[in-house]
N, C-alpha and C. Protein backbone atom coordinates (compact mmCIF):
# COMPACT_ATOMS: atom_id res chain seq x y z
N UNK A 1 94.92 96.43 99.01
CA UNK A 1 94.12 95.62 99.90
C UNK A 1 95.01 95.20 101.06
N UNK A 2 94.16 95.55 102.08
CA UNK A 2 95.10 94.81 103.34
C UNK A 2 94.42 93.86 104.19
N UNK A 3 94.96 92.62 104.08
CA UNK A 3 94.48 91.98 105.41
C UNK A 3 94.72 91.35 106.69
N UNK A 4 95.64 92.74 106.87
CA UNK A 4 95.95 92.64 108.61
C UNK A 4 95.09 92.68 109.68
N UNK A 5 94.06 92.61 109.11
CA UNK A 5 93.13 92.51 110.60
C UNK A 5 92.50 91.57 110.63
N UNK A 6 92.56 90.45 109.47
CA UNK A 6 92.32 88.94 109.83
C UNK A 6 93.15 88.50 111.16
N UNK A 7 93.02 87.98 111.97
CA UNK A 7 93.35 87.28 113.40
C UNK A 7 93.17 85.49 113.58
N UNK A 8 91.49 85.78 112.79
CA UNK A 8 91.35 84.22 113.33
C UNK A 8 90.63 83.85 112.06
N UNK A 9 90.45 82.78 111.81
CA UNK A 9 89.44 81.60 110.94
C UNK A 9 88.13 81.80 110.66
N UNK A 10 87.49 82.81 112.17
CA UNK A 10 86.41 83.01 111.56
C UNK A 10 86.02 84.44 111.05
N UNK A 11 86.72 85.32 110.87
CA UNK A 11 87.31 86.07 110.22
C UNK A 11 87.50 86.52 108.68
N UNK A 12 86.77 86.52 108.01
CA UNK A 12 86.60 86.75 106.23
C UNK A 12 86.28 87.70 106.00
N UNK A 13 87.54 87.88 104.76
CA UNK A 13 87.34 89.42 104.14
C UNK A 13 86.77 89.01 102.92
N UNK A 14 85.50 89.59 102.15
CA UNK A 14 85.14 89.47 101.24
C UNK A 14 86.14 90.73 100.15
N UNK A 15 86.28 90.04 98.96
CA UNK A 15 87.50 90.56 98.32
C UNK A 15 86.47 91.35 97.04
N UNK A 16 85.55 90.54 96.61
CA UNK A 16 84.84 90.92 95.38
C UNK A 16 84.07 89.81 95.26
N UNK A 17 83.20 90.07 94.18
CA UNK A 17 82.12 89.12 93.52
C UNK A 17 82.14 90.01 92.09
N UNK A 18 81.85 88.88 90.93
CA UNK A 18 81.78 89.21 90.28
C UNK A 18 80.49 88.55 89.29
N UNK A 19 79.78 89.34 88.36
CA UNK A 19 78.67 88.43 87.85
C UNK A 19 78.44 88.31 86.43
N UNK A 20 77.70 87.32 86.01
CA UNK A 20 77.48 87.14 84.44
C UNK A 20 76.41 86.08 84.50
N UNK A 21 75.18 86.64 83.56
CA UNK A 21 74.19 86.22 83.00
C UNK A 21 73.34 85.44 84.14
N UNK A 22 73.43 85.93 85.36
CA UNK A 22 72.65 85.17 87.04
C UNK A 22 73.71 84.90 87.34
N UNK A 23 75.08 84.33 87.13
CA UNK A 23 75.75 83.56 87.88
C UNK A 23 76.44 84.85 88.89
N UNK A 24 77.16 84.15 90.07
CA UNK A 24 78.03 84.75 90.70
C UNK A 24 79.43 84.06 91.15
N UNK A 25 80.69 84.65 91.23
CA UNK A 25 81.52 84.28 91.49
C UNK A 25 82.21 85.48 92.99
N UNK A 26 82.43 84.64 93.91
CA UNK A 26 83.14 85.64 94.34
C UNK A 26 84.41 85.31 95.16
N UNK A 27 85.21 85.87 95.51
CA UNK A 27 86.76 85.79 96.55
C UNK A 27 86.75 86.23 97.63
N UNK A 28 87.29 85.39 98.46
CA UNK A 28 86.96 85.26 99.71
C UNK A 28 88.57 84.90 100.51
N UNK A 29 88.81 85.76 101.60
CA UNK A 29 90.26 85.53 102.45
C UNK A 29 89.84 85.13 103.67
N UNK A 30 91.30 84.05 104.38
CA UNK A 30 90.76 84.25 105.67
C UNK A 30 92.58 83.69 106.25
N UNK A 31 92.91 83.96 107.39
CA UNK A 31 93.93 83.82 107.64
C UNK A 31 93.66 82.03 108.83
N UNK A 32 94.42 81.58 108.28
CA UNK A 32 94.32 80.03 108.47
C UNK A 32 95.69 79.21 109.56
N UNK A 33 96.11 78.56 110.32
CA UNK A 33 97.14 78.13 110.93
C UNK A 33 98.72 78.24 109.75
N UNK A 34 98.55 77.74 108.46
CA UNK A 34 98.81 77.56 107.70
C UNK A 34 99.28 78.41 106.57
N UNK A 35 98.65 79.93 106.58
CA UNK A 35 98.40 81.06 105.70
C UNK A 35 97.51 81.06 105.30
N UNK A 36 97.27 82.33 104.56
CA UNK A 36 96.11 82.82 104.25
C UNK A 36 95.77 82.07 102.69
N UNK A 37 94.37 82.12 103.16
CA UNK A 37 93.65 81.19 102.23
C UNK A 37 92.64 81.68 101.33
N UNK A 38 92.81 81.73 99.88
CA UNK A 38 91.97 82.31 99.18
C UNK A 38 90.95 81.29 98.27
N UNK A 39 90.21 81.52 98.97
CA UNK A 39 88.80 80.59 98.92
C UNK A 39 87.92 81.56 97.12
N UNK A 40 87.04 80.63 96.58
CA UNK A 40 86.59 81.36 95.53
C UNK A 40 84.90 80.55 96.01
N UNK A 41 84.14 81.26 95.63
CA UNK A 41 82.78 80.43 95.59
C UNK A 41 81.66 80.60 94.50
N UNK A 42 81.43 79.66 93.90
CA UNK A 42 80.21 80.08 92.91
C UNK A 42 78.88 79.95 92.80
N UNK A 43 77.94 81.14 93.01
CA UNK A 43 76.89 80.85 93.41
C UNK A 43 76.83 80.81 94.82
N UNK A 44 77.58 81.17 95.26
CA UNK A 44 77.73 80.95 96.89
C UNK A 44 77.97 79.72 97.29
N UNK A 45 78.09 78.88 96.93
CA UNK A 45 79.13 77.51 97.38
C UNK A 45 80.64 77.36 96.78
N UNK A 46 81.26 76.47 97.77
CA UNK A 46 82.21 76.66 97.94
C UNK A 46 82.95 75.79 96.35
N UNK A 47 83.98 76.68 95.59
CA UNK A 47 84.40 76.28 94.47
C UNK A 47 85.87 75.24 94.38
N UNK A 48 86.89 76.29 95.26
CA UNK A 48 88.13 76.24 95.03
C UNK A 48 88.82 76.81 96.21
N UNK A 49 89.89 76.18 96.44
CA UNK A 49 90.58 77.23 97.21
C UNK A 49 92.46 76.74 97.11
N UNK A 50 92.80 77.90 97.77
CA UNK A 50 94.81 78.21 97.71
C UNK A 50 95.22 78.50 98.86
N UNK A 51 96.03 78.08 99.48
CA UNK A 51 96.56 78.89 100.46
C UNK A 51 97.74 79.50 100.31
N UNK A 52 98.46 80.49 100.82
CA UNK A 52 99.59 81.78 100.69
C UNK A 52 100.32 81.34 101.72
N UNK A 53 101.56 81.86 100.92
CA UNK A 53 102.22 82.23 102.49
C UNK A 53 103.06 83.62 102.76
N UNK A 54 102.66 84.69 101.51
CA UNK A 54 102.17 85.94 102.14
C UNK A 54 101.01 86.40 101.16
N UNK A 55 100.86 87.77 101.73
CA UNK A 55 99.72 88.50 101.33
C UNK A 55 99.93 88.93 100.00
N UNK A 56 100.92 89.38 99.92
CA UNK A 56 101.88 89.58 98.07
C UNK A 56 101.47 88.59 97.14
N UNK A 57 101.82 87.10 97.59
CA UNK A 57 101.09 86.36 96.86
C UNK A 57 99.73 86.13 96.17
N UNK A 58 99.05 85.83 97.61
CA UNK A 58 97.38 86.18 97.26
C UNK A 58 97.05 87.21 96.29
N UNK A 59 97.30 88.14 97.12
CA UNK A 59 97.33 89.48 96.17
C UNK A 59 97.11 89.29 94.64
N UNK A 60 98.40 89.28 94.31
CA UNK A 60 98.59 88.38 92.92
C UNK A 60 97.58 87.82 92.15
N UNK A 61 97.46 86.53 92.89
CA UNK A 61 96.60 85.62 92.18
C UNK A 61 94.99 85.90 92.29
N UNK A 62 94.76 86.59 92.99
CA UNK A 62 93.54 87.26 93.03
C UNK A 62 93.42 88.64 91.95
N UNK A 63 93.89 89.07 92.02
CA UNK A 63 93.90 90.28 90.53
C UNK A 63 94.00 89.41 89.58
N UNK A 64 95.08 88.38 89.08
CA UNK A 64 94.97 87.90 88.14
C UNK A 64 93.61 87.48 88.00
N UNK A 65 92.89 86.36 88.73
CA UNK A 65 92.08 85.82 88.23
C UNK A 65 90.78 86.62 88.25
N UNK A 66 90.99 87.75 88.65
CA UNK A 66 90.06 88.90 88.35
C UNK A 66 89.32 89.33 87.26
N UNK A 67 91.08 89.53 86.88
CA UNK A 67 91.18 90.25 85.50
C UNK A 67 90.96 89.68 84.32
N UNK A 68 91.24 87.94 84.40
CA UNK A 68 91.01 86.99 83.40
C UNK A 68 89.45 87.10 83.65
N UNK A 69 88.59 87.25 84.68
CA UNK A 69 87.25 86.83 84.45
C UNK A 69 86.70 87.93 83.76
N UNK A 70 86.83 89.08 83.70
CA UNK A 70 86.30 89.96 82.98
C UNK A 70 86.52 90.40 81.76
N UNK A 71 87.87 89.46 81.70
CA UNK A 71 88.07 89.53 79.88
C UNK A 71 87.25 88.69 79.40
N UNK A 72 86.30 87.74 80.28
CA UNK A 72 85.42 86.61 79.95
C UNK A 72 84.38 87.25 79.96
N UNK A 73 83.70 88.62 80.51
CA UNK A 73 82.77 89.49 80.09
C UNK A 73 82.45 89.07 81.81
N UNK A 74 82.86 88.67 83.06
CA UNK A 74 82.16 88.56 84.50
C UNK A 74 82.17 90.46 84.50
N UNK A 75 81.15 90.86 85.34
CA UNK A 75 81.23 92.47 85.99
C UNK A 75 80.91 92.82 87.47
N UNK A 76 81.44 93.45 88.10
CA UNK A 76 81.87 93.89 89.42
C UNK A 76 80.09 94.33 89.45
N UNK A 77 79.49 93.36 90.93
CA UNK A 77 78.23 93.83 90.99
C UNK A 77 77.91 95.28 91.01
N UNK A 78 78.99 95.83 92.14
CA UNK A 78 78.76 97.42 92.45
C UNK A 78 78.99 97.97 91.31
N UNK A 79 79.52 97.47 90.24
CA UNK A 79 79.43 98.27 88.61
C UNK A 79 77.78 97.93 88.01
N UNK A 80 77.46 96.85 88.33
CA UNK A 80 76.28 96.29 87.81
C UNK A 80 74.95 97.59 88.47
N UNK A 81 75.16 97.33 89.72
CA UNK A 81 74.50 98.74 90.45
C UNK A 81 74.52 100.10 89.93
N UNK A 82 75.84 100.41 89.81
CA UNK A 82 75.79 101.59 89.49
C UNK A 82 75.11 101.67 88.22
N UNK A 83 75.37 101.11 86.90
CA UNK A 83 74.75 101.08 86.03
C UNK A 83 73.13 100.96 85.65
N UNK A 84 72.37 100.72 87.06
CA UNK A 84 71.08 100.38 87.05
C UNK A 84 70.81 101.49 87.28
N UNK A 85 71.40 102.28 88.04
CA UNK A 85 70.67 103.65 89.48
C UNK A 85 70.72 104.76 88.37
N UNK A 86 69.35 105.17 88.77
CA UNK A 86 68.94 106.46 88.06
C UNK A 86 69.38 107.56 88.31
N UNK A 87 70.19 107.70 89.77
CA UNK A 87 70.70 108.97 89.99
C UNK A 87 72.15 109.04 89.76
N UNK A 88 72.28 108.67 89.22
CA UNK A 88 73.94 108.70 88.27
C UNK A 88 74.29 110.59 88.52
């Protein structure tokens, strides 16, 4: 993942969403005065957030908490999709 082409604040890279039983969770970047800031939201409001002070970092802590949610059974919508579509 790269997010060198964040510039400004208003500027967001959507990272993923992930879902379980209706809910949604998803990760959200944006490069801030400060570093980059990894925002989480659930349900589409705003949950949590971190700020970096590089991208290595983020990085990081965003896979991690990825990976912990899906050992919690969360699933990658575009997996959720694919799994619906008949033309597999």
């Amino acid at each position: 993942m790269s997010l060198c082409w964040l510039r400004d604040p208003a500027d967001i890279a959507h990272l993923w969403t992930l879902s379980r039983r209706g809910a949604g969770i998803s990760a959200l970047a944006r490069l801030l005065p400060g570093g980059l800031e990894l925002r989480f939201e659930f349900n589409g409001q705003f949950y949590f957030s971190r700020l970096f002070s590089t991208e290595d970092e983020l990085t990081a802590c965003v896979d991690e908490k990825r990976a912990e949610l899906e050992t919690e059974g969360w699933t990658a919508l575009d997996a959720l999709a694919a799994a619906a579509s008949p033309h597999q």
